[in-house]
PDB file of N, CA and C in Angstrom:
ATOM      1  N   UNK A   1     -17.315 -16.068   0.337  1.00  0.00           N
ATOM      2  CA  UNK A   1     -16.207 -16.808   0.900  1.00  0.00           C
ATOM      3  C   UNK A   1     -15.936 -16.309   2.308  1.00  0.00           C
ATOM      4  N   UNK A   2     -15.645 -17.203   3.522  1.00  0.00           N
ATOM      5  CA  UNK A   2     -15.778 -17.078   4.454  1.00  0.00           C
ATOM      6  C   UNK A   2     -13.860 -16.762   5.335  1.00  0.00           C
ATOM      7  N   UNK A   3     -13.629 -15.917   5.578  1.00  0.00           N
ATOM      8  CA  UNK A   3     -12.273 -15.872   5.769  1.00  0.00           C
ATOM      9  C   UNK A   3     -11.856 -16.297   7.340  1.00  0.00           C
ATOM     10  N   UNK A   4     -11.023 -17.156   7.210  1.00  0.00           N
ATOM     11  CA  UNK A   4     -10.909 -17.497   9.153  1.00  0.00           C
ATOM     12  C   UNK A   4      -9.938 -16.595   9.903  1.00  0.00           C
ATOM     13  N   UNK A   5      -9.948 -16.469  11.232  1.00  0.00           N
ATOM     14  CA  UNK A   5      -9.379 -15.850  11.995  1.00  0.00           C
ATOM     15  C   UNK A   5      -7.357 -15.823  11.686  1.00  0.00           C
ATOM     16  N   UNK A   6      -7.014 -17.290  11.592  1.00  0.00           N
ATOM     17  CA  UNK A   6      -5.371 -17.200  11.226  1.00  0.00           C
ATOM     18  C   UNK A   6      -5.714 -16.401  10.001  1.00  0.00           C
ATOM     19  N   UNK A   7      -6.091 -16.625   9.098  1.00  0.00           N
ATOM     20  CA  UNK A   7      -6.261 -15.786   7.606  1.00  0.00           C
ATOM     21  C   UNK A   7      -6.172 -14.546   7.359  1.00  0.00           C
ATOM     22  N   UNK A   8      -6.612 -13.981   8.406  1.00  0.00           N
ATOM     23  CA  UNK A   8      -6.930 -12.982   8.775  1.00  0.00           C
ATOM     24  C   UNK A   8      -5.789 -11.873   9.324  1.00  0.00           C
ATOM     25  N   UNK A   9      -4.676 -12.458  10.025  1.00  0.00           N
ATOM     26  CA  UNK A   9      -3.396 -12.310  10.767  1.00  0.00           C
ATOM     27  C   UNK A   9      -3.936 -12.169  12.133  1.00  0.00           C
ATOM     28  N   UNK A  10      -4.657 -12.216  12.600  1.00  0.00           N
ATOM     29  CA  UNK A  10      -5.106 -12.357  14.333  1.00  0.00           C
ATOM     30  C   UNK A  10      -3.808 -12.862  14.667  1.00  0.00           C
ATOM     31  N   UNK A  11      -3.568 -12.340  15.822  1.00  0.00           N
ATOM     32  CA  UNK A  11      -2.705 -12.709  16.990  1.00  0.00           C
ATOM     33  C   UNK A  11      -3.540 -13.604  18.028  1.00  0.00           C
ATOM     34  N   UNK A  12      -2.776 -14.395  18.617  1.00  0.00           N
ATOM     35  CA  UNK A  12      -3.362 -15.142  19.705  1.00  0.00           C
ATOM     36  C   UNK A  12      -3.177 -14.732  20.720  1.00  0.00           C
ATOM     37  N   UNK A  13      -4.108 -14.407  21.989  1.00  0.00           N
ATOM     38  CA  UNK A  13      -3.544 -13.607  23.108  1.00  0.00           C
ATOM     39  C   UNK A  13      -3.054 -14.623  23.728  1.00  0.00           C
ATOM     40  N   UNK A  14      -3.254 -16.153  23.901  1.00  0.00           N
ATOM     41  CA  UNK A  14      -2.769 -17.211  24.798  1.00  0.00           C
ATOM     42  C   UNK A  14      -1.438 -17.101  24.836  1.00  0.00           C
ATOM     43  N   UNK A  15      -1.131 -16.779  23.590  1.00  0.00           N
ATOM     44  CA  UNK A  15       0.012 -17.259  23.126  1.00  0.00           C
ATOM     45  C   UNK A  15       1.154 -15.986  23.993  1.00  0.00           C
ATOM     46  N   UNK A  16       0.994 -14.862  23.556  1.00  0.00           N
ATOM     47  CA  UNK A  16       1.341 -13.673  24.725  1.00  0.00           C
ATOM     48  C   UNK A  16       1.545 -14.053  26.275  1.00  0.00           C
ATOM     49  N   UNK A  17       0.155 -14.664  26.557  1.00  0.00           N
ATOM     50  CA  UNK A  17       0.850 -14.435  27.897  1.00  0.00           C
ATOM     51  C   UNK A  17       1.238 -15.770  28.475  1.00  0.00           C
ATOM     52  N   UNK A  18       1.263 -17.116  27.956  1.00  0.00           N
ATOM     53  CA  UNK A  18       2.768 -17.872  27.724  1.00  0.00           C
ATOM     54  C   UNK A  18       3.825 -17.329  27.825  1.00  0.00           C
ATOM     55  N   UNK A  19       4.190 -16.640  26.767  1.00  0.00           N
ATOM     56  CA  UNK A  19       5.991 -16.207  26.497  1.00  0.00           C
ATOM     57  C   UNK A  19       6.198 -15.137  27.853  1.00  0.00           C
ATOM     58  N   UNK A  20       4.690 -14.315  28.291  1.00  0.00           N
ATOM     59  CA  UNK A  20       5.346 -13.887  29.882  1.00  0.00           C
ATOM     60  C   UNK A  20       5.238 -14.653  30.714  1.00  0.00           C
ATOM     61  N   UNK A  21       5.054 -15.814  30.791  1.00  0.00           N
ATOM     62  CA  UNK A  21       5.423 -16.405  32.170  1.00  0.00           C
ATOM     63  C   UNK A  21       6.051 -17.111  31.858  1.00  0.00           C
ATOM     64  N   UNK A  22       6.736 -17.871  30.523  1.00  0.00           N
ATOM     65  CA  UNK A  22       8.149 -18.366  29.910  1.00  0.00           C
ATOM     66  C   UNK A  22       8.819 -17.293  30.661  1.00  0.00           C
ATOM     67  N   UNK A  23       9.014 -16.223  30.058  1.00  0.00           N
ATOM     68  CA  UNK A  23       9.800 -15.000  30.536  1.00  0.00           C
ATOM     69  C   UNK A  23       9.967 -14.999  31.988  1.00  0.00           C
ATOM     70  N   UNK A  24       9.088 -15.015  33.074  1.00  0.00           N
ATOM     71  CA  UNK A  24       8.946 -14.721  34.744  1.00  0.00           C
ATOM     72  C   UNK A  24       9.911 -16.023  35.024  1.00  0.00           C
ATOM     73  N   UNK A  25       9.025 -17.121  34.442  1.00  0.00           N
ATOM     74  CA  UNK A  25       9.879 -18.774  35.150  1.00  0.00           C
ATOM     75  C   UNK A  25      11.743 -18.621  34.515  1.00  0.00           C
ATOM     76  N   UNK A  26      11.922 -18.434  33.828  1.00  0.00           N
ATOM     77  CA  UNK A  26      13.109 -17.581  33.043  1.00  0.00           C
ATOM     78  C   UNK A  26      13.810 -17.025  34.598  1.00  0.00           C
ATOM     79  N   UNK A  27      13.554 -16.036  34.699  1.00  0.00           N
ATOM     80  CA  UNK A  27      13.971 -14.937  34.934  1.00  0.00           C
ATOM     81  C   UNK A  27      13.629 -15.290  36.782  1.00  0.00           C
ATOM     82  N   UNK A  28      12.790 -16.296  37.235  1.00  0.00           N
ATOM     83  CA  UNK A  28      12.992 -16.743  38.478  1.00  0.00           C
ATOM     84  C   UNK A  28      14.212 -17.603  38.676  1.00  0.00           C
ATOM     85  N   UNK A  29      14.184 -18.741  38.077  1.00  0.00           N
ATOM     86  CA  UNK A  29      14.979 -19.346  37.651  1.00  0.00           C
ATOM     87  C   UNK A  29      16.310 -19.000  37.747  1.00  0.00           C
ATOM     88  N   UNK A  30      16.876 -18.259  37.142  1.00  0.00           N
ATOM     89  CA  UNK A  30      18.271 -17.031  37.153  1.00  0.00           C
ATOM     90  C   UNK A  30      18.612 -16.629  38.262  1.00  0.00           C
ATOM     91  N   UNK A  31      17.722 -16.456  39.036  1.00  0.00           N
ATOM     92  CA  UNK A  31      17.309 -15.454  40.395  1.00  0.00           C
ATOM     93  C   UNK A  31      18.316 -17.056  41.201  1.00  0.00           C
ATOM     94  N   UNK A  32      17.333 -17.769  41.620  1.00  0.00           N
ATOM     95  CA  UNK A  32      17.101 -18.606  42.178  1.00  0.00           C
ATOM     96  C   UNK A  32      18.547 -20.193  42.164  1.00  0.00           C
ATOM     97  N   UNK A  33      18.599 -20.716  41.135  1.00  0.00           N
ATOM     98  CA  UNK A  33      19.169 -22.014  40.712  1.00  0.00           C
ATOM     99  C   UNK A  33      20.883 -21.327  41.326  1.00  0.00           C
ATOM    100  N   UNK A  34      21.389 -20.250  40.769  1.00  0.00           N
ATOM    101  CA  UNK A  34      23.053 -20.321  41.697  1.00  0.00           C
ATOM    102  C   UNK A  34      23.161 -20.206  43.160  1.00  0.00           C
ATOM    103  N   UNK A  35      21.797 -19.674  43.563  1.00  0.00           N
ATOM    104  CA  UNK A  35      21.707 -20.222  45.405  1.00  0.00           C
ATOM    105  C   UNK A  35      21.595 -21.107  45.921  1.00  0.00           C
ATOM    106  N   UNK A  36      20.514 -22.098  45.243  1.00  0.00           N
ATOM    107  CA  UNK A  36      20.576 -23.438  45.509  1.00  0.00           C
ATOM    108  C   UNK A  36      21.582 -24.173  45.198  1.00  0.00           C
ATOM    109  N   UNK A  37      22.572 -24.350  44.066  1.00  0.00           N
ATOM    110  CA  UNK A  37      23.990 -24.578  44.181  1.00  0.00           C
ATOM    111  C   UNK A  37      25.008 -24.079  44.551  1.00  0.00           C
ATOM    112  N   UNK A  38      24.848 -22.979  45.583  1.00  0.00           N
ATOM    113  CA  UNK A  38      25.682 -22.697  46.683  1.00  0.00           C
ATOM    114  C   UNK A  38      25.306 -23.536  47.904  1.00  0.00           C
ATOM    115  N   UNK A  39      23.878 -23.607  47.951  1.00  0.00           N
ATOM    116  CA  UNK A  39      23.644 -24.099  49.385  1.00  0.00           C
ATOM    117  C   UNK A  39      24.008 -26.080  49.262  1.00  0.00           C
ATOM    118  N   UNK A  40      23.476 -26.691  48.005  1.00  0.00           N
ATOM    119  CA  UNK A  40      24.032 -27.875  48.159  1.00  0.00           C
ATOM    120  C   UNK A  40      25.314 -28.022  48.168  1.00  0.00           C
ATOM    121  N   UNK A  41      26.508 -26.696  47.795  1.00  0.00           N
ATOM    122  CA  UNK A  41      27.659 -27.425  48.532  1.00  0.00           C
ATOM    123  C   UNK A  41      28.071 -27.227  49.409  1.00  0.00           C
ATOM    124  N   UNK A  42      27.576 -26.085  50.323  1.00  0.00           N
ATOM    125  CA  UNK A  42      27.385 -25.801  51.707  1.00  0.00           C
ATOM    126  C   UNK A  42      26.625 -27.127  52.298  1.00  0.00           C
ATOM    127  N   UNK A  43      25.828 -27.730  51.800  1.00  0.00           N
ATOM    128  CA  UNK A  43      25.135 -28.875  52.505  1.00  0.00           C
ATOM    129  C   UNK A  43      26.119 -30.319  52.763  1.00  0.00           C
ATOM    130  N   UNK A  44      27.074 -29.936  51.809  1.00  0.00           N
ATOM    131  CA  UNK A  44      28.174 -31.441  51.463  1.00  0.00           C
ATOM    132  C   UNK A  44      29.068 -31.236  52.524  1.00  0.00           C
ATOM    133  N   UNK A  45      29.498 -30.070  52.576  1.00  0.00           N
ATOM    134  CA  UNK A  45      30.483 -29.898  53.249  1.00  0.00           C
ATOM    135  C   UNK A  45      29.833 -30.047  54.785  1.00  0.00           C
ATOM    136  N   UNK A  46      28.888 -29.707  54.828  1.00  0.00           N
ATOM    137  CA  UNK A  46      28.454 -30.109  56.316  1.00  0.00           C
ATOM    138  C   UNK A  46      27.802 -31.597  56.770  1.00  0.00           C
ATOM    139  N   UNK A  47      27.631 -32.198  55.484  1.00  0.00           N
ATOM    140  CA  UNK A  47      27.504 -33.886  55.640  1.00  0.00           C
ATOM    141  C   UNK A  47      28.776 -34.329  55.701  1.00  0.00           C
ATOM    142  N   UNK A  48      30.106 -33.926  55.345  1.00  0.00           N
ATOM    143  CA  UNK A  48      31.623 -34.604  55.425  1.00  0.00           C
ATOM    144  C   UNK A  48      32.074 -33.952  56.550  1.00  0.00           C
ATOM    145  N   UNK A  49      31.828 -32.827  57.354  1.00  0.00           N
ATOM    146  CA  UNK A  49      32.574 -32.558  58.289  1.00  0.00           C
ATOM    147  C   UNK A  49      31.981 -33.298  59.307  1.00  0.00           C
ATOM    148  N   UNK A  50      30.488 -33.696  59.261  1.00  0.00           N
ATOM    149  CA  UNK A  50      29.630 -34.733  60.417  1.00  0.00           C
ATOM    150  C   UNK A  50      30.420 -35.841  60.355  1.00  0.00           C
ATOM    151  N   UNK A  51      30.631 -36.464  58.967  1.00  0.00           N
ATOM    152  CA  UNK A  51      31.293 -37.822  58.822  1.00  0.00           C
ATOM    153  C   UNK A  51      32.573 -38.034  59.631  1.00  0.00           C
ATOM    154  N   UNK A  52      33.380 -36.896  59.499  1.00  0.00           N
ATOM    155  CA  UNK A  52      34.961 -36.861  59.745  1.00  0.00           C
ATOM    156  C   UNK A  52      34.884 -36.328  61.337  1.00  0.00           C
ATOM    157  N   UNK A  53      33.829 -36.387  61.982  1.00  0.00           N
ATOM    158  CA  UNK A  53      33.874 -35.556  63.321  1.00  0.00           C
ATOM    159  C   UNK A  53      35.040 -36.322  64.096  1.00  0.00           C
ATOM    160  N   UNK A  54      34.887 -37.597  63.887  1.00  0.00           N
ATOM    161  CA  UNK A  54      35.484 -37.839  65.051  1.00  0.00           C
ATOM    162  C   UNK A  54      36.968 -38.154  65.073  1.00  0.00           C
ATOM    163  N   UNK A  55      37.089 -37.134  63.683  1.00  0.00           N
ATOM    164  CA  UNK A  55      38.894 -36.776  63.654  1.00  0.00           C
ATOM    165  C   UNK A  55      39.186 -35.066  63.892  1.00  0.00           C
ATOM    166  N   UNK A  56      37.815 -34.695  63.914  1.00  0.00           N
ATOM    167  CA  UNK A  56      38.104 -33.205  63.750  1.00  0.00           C
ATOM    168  C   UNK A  56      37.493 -32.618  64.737  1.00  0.00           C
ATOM    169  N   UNK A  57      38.082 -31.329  65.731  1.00  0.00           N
ATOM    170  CA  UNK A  57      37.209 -31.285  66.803  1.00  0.00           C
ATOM    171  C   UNK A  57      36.374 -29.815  66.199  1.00  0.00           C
ATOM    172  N   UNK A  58      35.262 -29.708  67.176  1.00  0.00           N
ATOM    173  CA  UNK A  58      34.396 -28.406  66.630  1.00  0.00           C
ATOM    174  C   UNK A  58      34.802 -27.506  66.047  1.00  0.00           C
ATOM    175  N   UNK A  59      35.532 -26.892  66.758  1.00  0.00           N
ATOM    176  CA  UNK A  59      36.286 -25.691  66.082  1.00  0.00           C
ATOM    177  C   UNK A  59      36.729 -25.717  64.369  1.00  0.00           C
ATOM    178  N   UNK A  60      37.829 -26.986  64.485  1.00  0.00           N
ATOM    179  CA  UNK A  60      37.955 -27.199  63.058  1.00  0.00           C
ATOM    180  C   UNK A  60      36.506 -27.162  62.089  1.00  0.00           C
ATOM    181  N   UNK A  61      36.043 -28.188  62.494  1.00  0.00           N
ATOM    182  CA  UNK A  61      34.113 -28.006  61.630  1.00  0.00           C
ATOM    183  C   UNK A  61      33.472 -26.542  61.642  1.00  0.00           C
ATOM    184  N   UNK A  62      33.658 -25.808  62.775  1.00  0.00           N
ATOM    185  CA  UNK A  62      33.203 -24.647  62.517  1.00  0.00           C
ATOM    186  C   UNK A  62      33.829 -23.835  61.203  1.00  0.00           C
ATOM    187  N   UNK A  63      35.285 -23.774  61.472  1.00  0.00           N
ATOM    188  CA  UNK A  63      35.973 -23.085  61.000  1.00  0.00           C
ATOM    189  C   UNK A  63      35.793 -23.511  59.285  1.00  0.00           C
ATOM    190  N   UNK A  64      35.644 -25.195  58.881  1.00  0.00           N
ATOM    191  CA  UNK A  64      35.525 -24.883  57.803  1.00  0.00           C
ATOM    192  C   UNK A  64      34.424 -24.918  56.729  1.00  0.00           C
ATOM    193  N   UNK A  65      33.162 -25.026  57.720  1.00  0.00           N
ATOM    194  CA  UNK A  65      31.734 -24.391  57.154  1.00  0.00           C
ATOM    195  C   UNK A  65      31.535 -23.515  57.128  1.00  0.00           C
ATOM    196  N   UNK A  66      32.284 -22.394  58.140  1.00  0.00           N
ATOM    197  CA  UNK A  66      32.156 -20.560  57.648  1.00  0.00           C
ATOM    198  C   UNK A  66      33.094 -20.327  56.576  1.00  0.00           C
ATOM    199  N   UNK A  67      34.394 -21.417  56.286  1.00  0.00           N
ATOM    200  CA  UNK A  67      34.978 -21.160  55.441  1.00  0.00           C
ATOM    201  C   UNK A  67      34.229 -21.408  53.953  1.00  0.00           C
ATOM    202  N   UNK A  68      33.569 -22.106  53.700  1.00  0.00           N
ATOM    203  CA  UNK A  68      32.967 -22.330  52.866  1.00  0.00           C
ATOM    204  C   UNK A  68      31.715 -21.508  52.307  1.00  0.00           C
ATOM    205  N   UNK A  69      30.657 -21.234  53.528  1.00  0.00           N
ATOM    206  CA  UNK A  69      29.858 -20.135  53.559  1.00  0.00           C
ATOM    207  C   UNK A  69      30.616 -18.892  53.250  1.00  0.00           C
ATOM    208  N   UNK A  70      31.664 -18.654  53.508  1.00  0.00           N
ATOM    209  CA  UNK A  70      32.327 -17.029  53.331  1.00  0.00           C
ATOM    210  C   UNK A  70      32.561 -17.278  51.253  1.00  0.00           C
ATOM    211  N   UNK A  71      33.359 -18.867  51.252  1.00  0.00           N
ATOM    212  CA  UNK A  71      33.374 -18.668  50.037  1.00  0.00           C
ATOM    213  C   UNK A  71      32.190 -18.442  48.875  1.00  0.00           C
ATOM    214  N   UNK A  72      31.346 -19.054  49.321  1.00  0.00           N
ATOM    215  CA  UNK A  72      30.056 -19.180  48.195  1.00  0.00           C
ATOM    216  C   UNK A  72      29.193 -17.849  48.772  1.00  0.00           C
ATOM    217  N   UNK A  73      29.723 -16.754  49.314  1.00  0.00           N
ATOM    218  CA  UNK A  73      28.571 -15.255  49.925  1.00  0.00           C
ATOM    219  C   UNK A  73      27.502 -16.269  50.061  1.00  0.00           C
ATOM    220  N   UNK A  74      27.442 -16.730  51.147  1.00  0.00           N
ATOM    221  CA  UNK A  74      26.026 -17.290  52.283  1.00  0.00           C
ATOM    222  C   UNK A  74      26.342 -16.862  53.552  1.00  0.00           C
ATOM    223  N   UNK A  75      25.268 -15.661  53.964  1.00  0.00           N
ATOM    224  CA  UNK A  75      25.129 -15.277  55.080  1.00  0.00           C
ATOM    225  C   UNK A  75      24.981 -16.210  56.499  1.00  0.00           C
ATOM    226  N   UNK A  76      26.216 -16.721  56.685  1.00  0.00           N
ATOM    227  CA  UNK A  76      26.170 -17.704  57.478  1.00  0.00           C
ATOM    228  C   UNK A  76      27.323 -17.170  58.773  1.00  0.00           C
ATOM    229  N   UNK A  77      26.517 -16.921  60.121  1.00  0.00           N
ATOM    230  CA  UNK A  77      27.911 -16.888  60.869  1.00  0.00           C
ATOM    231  C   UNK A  77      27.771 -17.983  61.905  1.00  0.00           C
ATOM    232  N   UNK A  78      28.993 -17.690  63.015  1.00  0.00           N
ATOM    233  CA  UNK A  78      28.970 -18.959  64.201  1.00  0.00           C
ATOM    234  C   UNK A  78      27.368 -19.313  64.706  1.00  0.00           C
ATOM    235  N   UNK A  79      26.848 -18.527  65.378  1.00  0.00           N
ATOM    236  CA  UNK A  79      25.678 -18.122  65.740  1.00  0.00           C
ATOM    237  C   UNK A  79      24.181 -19.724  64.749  1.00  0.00           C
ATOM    238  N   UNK A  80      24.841 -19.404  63.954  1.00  0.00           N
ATOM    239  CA  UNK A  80      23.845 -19.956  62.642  1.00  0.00           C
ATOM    240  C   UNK A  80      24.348 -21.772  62.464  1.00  0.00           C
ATOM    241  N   UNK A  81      25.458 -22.315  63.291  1.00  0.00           N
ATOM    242  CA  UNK A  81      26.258 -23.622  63.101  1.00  0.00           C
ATOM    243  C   UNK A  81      26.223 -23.995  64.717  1.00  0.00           C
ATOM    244  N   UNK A  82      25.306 -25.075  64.676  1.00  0.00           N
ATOM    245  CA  UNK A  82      25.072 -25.912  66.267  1.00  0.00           C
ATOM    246  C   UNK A  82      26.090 -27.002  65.607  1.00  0.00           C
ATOM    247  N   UNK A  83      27.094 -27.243  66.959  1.00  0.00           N
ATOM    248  CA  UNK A  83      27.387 -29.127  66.838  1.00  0.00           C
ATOM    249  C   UNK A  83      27.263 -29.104  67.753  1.00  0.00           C
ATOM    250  N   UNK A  84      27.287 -30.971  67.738  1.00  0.00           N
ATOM    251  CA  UNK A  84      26.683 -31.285  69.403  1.00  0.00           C
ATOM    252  C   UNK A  84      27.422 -33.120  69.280  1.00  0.00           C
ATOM    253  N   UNK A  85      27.637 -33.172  70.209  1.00  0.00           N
ATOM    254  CA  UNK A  85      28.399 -34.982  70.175  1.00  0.00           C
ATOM    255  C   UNK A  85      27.914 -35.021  71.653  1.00  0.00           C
ATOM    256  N   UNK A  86      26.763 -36.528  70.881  1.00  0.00           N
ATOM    257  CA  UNK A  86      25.871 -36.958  72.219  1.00  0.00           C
ATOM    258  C   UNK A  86      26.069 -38.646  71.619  1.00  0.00           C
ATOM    259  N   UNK A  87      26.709 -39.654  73.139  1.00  0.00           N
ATOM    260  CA  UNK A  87      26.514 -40.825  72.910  1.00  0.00           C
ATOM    261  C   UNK A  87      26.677 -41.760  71.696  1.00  0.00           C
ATOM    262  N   UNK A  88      28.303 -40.920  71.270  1.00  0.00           N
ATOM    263  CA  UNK A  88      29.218 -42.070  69.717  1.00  0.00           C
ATOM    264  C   UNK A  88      28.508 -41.300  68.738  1.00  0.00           C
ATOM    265  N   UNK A  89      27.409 -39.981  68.648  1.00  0.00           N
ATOM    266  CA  UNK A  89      26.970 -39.722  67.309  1.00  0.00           C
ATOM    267  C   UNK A  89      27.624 -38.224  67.515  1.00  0.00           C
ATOM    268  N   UNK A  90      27.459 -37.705  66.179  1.00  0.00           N
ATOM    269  CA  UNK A  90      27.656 -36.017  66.378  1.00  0.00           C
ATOM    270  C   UNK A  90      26.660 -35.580  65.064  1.00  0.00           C
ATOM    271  N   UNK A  91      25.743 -34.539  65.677  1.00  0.00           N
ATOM    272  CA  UNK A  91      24.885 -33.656  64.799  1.00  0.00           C
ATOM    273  C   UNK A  91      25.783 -32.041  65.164  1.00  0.00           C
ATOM    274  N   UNK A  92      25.578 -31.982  63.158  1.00  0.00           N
ATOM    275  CA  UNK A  92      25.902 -30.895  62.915  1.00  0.00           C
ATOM    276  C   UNK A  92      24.821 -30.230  62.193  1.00  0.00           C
ATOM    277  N   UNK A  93      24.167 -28.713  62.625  1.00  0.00           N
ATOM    278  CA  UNK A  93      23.278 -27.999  62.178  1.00  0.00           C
ATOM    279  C   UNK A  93      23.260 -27.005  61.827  1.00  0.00           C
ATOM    280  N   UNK A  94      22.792 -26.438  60.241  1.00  0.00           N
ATOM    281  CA  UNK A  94      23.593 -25.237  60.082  1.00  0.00           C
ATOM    282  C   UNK A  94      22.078 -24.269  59.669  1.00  0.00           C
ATOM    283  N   UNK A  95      21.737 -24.016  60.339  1.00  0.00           N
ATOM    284  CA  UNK A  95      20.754 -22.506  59.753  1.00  0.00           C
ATOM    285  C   UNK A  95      20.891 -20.937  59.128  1.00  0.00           C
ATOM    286  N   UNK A  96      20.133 -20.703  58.396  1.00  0.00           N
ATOM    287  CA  UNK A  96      20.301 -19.166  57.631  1.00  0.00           C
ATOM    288  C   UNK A  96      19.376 -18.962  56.854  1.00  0.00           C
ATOM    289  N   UNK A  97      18.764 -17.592  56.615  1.00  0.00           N
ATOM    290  CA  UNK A  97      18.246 -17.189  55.741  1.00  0.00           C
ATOM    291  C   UNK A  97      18.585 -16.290  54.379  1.00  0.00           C
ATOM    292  N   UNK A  98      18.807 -16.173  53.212  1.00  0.00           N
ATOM    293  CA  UNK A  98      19.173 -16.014  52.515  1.00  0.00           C
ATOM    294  C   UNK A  98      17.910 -14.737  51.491  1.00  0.00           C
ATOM    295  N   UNK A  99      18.515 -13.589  51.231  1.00  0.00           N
ATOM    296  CA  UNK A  99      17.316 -12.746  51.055  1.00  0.00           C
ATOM    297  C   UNK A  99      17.926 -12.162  49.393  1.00  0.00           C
ATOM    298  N   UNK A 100      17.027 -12.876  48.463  1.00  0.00           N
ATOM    299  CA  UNK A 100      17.110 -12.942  47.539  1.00  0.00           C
ATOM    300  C   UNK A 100      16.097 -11.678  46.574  1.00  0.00           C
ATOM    301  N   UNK A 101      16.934 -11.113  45.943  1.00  0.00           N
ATOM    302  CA  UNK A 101      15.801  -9.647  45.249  1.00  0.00           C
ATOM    303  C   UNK A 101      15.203 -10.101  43.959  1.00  0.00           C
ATOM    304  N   UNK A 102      13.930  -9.298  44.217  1.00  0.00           N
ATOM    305  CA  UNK A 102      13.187  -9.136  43.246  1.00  0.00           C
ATOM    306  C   UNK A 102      12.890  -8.187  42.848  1.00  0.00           C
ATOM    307  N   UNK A 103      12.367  -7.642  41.538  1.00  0.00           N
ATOM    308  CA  UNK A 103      12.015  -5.983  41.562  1.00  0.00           C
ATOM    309  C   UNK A 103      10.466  -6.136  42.653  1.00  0.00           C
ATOM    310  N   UNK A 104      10.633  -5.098  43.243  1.00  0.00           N
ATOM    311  CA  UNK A 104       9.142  -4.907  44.021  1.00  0.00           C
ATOM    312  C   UNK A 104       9.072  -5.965  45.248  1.00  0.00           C
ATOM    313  N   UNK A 105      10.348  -6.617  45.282  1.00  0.00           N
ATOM    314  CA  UNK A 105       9.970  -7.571  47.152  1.00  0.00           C
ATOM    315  C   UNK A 105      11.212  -8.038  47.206  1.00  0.00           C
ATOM    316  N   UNK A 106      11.693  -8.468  48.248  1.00  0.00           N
ATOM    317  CA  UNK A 106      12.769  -9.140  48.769  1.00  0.00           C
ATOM    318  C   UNK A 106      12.441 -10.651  49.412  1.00  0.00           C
ATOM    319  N   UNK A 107      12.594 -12.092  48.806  1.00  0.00           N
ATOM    320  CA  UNK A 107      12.004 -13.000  48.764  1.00  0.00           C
ATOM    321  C   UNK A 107      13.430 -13.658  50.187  1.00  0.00           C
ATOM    322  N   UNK A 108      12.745 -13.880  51.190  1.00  0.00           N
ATOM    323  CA  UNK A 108      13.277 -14.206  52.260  1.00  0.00           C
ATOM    324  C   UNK A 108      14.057 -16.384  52.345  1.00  0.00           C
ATOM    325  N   UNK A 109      14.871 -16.645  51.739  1.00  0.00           N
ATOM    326  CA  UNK A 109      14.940 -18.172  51.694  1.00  0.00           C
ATOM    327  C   UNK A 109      15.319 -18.667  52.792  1.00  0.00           C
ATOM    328  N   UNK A 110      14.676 -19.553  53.894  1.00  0.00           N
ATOM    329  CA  UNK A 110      14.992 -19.883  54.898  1.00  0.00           C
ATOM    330  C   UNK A 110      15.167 -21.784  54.769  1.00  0.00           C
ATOM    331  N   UNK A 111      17.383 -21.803  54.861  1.00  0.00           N
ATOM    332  CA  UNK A 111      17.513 -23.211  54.548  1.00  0.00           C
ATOM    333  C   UNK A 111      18.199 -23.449  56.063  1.00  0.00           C
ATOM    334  N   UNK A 112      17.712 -24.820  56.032  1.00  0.00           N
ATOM    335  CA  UNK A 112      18.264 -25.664  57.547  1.00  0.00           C
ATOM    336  C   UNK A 112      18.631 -26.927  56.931  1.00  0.00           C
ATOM    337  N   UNK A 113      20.250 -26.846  57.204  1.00  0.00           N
ATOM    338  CA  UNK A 113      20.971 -28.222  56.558  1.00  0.00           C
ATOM    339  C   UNK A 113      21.239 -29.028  58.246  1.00  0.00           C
ATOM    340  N   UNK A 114      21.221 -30.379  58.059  1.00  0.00           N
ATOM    341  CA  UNK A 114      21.278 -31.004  59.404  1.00  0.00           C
ATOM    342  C   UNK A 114      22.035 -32.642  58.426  1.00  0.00           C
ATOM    343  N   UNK A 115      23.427 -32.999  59.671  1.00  0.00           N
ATOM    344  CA  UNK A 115      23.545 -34.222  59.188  1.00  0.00           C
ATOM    345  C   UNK A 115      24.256 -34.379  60.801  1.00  0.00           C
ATOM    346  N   UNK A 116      23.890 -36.242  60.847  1.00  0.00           N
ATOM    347  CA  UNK A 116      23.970 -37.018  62.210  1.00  0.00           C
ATOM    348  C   UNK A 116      24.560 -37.968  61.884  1.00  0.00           C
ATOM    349  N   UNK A 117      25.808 -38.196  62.360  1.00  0.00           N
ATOM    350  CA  UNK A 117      26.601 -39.668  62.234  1.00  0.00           C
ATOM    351  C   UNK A 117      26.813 -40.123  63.294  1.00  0.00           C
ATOM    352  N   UNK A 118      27.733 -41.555  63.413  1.00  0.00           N
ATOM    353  CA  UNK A 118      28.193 -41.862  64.074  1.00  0.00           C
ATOM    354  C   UNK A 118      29.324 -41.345  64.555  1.00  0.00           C
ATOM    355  N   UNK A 119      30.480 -41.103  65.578  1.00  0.00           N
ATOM    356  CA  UNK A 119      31.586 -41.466  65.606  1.00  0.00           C
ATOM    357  C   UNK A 119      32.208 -42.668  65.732  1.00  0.00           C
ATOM    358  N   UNK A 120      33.259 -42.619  65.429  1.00  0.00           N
ATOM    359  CA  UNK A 120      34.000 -43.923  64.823  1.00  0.00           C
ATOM    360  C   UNK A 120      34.818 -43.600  65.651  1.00  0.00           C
TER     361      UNK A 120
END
């Protein structure tokens, strides 16, 4: 009688190193997903302050995209927020890099939010 490998209790090695990179994508994931929902509402707020420019002057827009960046810890200062009102439109541009840990590296995220309206 011929006995097969499950029969046997063999382990599957596939199967091992699945559950570690279940585990890594896991555990990137964690890392990763509450920055990116900091930065999309850092991104909103800088698509509504473009919208509303032409009730609000720079300063105010500055003031309340660092306010927002200060709230959600995004390394964001003046330096990092261009506006500009050229010909009835206004672009607002907000750059930063965001340095996210890993054991063994420091993974550098470099986001550039940009929105261009009209003024009204």
């Amino acid at each position: 009688m011929r006995v097969s490998r499950r029969e046997r209790g063999e382990g599957n090695f596939g199967c091992l190193i699945g559950l570690i990179f279940l585990a890594l994508a896991i555990f990137v994931a964690y890392k990763m997903i509450p920055v990116k929902v900091k930065n999309a509402e850092l991104r909103q707020v800088v698509v509504d302050e473009a919208k509303s420019a032409g009730t609000h002057r720079d300063d105010v827009i500055m003031k309340t995209i660092l306010a927002k960046a200060a709230e959600n810890q995004l390394p964001v200062g003046e330096d990092d927020v261009k506006i500009s009102r050229v010909a009835s439109e206004s672009t607002v541009d907000v750059e930063y890099t965001v340095p996210i840990e890993f054991p063994g590296f420091t993974y550098q995220w470099h986001i550039h939010h940009h929105a261009q309206n009209p003024i009204f």
